[in-house]
PDB file of N, CA and C in Angstrom:
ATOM      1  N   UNK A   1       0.853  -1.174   0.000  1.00  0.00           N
ATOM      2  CA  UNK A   1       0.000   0.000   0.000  1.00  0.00           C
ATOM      3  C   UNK A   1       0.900   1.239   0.000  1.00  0.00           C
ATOM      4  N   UNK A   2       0.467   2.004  -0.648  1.00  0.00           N
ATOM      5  CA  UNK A   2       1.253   3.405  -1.164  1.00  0.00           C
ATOM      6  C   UNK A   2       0.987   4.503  -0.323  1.00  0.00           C
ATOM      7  N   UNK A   3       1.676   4.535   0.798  1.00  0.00           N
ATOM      8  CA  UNK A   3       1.514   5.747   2.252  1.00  0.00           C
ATOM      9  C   UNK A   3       2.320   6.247   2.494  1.00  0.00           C
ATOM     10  N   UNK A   4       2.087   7.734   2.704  1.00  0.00           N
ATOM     11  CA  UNK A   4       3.313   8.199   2.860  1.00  0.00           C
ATOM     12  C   UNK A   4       3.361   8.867   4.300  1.00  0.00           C
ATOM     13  N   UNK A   5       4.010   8.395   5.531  1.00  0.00           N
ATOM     14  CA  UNK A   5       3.828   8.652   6.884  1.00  0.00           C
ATOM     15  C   UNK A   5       3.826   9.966   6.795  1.00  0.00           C
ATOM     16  N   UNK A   6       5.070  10.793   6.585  1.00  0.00           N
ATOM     17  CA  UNK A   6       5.669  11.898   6.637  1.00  0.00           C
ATOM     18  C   UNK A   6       5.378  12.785   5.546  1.00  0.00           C
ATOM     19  N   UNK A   7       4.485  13.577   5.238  1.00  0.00           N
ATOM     20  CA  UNK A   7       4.107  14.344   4.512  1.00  0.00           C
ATOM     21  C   UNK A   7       5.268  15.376   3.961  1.00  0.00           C
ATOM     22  N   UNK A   8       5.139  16.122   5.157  1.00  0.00           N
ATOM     23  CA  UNK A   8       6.612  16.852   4.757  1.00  0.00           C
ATOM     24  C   UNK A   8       7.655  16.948   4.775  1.00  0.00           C
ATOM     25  N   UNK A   9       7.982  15.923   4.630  1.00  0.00           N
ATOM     26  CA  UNK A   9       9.230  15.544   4.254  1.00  0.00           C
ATOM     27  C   UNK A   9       9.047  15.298   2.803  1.00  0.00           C
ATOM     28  N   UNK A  10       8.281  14.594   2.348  1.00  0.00           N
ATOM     29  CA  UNK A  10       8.334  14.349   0.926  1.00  0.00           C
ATOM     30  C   UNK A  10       7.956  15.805   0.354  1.00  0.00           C
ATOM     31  N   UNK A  11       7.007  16.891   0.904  1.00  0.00           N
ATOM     32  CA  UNK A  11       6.561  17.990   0.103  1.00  0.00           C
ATOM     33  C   UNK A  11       8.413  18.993   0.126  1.00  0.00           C
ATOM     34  N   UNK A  12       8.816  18.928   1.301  1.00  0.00           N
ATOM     35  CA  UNK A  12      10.270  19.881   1.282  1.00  0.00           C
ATOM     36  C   UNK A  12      10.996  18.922   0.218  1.00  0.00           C
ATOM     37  N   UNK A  13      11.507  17.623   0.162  1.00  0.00           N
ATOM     38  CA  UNK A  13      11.847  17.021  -0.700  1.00  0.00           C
ATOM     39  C   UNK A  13      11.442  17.286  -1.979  1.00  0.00           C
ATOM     40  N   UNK A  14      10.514  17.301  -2.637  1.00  0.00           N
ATOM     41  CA  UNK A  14      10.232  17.860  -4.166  1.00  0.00           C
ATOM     42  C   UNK A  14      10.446  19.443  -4.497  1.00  0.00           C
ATOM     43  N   UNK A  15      10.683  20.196  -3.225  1.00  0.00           N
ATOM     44  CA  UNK A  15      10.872  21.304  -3.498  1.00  0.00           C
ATOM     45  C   UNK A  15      12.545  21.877  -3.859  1.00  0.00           C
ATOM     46  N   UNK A  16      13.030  20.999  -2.845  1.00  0.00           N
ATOM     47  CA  UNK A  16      14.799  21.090  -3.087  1.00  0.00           C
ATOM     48  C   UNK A  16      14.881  19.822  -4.482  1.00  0.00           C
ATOM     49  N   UNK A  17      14.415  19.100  -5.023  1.00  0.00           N
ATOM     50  CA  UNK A  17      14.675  18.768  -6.553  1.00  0.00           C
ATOM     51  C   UNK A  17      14.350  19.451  -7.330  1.00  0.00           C
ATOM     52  N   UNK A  18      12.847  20.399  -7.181  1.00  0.00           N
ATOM     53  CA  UNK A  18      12.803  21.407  -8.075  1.00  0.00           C
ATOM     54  C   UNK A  18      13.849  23.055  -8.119  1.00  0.00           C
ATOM     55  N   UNK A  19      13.891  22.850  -6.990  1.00  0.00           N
ATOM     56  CA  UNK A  19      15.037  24.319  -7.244  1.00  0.00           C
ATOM     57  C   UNK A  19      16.515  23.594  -7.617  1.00  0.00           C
ATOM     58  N   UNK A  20      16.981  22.060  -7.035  1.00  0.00           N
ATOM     59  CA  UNK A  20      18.281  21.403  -7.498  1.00  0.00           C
ATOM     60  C   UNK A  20      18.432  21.391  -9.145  1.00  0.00           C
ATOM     61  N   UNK A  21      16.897  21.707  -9.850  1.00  0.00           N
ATOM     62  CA  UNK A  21      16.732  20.934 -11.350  1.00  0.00           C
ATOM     63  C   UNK A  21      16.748  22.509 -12.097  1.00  0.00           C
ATOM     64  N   UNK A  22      16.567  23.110 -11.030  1.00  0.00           N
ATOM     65  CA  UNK A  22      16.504  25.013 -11.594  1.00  0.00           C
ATOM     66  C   UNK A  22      18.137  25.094 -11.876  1.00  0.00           C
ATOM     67  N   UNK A  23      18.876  25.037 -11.232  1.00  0.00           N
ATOM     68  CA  UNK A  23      20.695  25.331 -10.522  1.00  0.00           C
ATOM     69  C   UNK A  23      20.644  24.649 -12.091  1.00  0.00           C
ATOM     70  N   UNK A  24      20.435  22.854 -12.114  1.00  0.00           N
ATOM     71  CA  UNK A  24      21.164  22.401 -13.116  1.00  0.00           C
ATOM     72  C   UNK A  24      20.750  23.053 -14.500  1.00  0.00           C
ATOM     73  N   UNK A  25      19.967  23.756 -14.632  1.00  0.00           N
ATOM     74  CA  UNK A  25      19.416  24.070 -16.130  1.00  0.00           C
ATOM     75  C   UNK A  25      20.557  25.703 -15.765  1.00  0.00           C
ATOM     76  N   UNK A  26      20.579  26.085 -15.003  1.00  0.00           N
ATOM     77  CA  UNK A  26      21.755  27.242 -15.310  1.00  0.00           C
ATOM     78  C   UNK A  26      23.096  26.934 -15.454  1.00  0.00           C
ATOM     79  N   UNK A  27      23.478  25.625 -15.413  1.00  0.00           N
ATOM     80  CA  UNK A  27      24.779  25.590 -15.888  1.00  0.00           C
ATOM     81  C   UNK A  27      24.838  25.709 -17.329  1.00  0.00           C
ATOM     82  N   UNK A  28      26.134  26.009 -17.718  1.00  0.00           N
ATOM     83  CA  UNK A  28      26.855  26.014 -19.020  1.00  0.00           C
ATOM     84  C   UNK A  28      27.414  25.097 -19.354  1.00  0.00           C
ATOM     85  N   UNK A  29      27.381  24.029 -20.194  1.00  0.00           N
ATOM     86  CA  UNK A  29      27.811  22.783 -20.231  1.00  0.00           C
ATOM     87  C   UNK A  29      29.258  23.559 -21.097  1.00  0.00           C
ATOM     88  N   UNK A  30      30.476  22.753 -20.704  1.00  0.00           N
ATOM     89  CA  UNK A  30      31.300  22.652 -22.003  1.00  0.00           C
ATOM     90  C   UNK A  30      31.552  21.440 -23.228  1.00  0.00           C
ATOM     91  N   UNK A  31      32.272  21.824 -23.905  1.00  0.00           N
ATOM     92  CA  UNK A  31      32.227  20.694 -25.169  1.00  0.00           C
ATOM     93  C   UNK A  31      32.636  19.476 -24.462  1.00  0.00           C
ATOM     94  N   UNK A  32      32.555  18.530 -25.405  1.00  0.00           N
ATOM     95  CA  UNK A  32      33.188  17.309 -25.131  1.00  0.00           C
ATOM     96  C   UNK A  32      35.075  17.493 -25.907  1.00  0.00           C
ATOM     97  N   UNK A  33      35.631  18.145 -26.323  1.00  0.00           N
ATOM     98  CA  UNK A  33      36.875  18.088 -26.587  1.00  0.00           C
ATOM     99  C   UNK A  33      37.699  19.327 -25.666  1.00  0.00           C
ATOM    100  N   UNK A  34      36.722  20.392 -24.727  1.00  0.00           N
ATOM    101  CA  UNK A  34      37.033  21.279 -23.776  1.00  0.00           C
ATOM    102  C   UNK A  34      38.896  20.822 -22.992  1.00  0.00           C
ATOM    103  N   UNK A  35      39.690  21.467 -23.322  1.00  0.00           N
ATOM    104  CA  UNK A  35      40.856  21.551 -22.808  1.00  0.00           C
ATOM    105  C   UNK A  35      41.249  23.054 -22.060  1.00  0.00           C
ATOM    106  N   UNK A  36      40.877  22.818 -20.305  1.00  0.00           N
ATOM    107  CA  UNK A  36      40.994  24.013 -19.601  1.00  0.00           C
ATOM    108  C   UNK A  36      42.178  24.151 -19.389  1.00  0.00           C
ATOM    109  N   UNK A  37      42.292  25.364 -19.162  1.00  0.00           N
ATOM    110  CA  UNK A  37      44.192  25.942 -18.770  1.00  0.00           C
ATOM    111  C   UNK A  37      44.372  25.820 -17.423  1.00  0.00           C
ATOM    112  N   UNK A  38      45.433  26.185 -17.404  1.00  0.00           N
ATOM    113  CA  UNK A  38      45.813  25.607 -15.472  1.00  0.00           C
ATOM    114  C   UNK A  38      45.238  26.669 -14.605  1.00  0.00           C
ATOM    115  N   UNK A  39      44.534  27.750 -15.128  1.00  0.00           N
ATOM    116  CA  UNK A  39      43.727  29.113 -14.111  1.00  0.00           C
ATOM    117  C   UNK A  39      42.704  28.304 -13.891  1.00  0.00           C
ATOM    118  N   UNK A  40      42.295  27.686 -15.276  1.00  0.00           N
ATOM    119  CA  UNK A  40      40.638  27.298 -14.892  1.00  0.00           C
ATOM    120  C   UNK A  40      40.507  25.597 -14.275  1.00  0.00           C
ATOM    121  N   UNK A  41      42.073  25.018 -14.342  1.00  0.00           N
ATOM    122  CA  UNK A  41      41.938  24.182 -13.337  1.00  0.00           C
ATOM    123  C   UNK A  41      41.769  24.247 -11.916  1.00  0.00           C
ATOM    124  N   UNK A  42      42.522  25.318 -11.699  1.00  0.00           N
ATOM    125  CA  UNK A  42      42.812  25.793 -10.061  1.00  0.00           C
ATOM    126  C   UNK A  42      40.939  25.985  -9.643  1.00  0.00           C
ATOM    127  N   UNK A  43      40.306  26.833 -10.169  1.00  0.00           N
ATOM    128  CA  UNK A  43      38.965  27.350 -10.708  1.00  0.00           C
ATOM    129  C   UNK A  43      37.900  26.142 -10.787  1.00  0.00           C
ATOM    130  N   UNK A  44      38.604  25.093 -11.126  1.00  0.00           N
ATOM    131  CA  UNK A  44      37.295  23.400 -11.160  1.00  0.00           C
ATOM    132  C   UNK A  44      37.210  23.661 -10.030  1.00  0.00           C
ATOM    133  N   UNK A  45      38.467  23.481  -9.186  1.00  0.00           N
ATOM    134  CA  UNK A  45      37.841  22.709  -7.345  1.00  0.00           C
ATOM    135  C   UNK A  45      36.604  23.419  -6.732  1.00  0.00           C
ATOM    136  N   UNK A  46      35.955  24.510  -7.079  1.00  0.00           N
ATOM    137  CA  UNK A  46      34.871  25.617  -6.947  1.00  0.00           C
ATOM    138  C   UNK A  46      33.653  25.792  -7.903  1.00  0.00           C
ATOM    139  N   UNK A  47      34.285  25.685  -9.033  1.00  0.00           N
ATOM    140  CA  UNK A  47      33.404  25.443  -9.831  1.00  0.00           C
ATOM    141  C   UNK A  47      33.414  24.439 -11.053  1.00  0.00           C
ATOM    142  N   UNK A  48      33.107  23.040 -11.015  1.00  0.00           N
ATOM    143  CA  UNK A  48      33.224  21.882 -11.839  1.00  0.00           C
ATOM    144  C   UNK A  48      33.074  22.521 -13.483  1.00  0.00           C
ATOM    145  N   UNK A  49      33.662  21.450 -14.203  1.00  0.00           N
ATOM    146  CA  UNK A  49      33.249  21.568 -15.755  1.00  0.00           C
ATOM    147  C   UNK A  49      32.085  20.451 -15.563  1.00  0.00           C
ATOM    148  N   UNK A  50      30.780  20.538 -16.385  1.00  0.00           N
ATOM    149  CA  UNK A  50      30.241  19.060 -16.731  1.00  0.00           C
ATOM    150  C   UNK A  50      30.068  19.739 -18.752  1.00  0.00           C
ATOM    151  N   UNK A  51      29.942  18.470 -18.942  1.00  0.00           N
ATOM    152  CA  UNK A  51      29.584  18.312 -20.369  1.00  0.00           C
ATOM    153  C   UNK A  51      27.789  18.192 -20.244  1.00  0.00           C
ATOM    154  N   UNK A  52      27.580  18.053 -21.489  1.00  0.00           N
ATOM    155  CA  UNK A  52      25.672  17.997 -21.414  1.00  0.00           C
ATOM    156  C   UNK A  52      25.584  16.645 -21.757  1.00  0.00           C
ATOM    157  N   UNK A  53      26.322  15.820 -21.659  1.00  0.00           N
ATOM    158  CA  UNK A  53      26.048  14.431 -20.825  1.00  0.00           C
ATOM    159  C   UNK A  53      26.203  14.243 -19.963  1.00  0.00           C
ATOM    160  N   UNK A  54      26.636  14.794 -18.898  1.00  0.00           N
ATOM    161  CA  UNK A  54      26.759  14.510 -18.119  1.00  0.00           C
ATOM    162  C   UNK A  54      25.653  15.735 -16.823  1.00  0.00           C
ATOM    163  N   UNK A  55      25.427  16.385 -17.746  1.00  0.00           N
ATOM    164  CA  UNK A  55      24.339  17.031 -17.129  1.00  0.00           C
ATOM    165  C   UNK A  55      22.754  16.702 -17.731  1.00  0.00           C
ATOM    166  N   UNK A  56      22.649  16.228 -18.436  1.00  0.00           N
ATOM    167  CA  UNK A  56      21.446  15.241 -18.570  1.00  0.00           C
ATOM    168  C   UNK A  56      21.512  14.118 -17.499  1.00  0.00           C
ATOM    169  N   UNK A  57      22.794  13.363 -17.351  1.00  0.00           N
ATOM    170  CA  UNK A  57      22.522  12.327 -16.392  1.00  0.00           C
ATOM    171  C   UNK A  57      21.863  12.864 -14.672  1.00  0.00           C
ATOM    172  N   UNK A  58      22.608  13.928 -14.908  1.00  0.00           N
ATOM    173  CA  UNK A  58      22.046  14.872 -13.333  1.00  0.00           C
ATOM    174  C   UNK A  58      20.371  15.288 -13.493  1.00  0.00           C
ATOM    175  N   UNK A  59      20.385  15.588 -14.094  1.00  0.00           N
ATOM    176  CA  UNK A  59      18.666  16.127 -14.690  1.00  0.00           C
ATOM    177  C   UNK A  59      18.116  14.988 -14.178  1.00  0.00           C
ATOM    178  N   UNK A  60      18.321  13.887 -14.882  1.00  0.00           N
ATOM    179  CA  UNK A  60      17.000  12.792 -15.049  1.00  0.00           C
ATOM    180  C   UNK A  60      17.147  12.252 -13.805  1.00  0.00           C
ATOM    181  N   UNK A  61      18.624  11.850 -12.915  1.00  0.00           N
ATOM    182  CA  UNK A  61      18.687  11.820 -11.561  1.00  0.00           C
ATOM    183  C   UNK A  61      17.500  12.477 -10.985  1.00  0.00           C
ATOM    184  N   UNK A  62      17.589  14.032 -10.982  1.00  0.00           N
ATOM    185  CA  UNK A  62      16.616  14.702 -10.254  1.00  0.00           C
ATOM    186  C   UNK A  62      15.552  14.748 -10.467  1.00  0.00           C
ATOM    187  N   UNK A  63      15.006  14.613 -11.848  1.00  0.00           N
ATOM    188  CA  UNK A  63      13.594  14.538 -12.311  1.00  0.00           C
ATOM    189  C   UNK A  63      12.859  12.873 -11.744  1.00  0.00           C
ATOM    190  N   UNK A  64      14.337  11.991 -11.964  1.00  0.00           N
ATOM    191  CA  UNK A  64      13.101  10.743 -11.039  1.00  0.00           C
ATOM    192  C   UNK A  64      13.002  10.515  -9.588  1.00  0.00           C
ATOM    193  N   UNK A  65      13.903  11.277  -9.304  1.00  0.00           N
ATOM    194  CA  UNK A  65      13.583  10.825  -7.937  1.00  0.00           C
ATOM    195  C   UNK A  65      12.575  12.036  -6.963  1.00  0.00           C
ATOM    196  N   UNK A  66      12.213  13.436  -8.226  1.00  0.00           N
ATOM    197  CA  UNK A  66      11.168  14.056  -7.621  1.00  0.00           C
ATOM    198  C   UNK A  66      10.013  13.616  -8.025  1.00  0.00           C
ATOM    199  N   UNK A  67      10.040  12.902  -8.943  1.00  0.00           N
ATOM    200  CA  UNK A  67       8.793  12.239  -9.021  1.00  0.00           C
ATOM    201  C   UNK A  67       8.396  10.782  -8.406  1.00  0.00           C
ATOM    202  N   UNK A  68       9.303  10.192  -7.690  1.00  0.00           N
ATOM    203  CA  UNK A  68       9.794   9.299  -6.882  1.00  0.00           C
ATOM    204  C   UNK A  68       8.467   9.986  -5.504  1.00  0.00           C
ATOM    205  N   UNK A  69       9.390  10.824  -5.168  1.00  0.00           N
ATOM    206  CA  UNK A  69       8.754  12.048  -3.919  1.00  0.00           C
ATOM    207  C   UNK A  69       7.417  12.057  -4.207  1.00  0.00           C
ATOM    208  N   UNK A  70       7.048  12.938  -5.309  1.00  0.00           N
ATOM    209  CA  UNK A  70       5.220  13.145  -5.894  1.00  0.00           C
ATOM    210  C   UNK A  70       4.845  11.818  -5.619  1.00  0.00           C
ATOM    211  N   UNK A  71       5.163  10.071  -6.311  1.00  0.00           N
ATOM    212  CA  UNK A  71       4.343   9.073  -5.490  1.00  0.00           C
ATOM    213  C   UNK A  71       4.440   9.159  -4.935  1.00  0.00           C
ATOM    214  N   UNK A  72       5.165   9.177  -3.941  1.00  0.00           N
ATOM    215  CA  UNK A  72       4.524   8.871  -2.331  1.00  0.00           C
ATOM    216  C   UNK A  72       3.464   9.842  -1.720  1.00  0.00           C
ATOM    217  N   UNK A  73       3.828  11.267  -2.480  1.00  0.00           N
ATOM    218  CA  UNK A  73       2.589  12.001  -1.761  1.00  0.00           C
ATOM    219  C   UNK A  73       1.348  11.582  -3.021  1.00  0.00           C
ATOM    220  N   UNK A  74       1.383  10.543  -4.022  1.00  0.00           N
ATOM    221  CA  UNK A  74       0.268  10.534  -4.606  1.00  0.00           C
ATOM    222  C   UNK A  74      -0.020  11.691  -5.442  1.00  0.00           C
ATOM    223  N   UNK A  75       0.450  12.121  -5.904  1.00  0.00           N
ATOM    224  CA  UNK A  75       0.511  13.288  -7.073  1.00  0.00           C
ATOM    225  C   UNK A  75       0.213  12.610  -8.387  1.00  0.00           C
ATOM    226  N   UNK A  76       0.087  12.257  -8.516  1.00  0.00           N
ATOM    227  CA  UNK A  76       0.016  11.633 -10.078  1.00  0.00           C
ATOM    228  C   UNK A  76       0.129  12.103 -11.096  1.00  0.00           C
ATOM    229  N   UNK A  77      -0.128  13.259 -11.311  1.00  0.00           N
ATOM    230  CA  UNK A  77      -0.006  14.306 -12.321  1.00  0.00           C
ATOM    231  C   UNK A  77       1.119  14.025 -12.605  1.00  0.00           C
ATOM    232  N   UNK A  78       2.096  14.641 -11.620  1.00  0.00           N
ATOM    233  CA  UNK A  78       2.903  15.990 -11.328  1.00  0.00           C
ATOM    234  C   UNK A  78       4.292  14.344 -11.615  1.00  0.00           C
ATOM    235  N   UNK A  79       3.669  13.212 -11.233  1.00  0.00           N
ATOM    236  CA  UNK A  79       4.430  11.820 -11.427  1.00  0.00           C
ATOM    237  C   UNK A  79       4.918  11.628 -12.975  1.00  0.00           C
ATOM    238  N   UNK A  80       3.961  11.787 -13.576  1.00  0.00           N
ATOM    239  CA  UNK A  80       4.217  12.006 -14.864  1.00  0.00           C
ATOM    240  C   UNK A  80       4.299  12.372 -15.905  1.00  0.00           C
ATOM    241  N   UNK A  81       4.133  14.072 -15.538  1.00  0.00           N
ATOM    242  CA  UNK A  81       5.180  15.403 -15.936  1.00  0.00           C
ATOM    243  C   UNK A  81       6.637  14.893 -15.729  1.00  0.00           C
ATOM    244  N   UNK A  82       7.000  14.648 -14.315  1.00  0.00           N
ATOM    245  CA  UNK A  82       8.552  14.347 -14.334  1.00  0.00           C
ATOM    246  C   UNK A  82       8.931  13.401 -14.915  1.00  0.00           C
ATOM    247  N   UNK A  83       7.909  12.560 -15.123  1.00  0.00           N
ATOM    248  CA  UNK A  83       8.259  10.917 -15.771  1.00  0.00           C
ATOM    249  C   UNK A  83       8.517  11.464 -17.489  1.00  0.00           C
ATOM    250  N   UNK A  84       7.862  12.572 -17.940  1.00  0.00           N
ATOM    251  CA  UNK A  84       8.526  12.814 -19.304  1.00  0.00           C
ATOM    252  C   UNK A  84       9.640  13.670 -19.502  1.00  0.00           C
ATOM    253  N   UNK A  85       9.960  14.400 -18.633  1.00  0.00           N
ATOM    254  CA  UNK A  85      11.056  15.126 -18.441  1.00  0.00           C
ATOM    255  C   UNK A  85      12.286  14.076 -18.419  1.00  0.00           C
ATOM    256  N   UNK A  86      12.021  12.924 -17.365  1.00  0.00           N
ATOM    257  CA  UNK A  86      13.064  12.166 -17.859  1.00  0.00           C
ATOM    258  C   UNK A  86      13.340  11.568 -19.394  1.00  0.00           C
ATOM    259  N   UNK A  87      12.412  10.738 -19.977  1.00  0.00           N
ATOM    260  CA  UNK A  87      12.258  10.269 -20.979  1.00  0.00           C
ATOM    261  C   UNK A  87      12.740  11.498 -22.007  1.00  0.00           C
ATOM    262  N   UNK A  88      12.748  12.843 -21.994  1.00  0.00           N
ATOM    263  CA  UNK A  88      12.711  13.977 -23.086  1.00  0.00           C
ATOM    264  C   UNK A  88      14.269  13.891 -22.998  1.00  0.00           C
ATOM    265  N   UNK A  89      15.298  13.569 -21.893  1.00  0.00           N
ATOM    266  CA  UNK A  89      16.760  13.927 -21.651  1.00  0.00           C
ATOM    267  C   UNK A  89      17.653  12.904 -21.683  1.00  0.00           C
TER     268      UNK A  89
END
């Protein structure tokens, strides 16, 4: 049976994937042949390079497991809105 004890926990939970899924759509992906110089290495440890594979893999991370969250609160909708967001990435 599909219950979810803790309400809010799952409602704060879909809210930090939706603002986590906001952050990831503002990154700037770089290329896949991207060769940084040693400033902008020093510069990763603060701020990472990802490629847009590797920021799709983060996306759909976050898109299923907020819709992970929505079942348990029984959302259904809102289950599979995210369920195509994954499938679209």
């Amino acid at each position: 049976k599909n219950v979810a004890k803790n309400l809010t926990y799952y409602r704060d939970a879909v809210n930090h994937y939706y603002e986590a899924y906001h952050w990831a759509n503002r990154i700037t992906p770089k290329d896949e042949d991207f060769v940084p110089t040693p400033e902008e290495l020093l510069a990763a440890e603060d701020e990472p390079f990802f490629t847009e594979k590797e920021l799709d893999e983060m996306r759909s991370i976050i898109c299923a497991n907020c819709a992970l969250a929505h079942m348990c609160l029984k959302n259904w909708g809102f289950v599979r809105d995210e369920a195509k967001k994954v499938r679209s990435l």
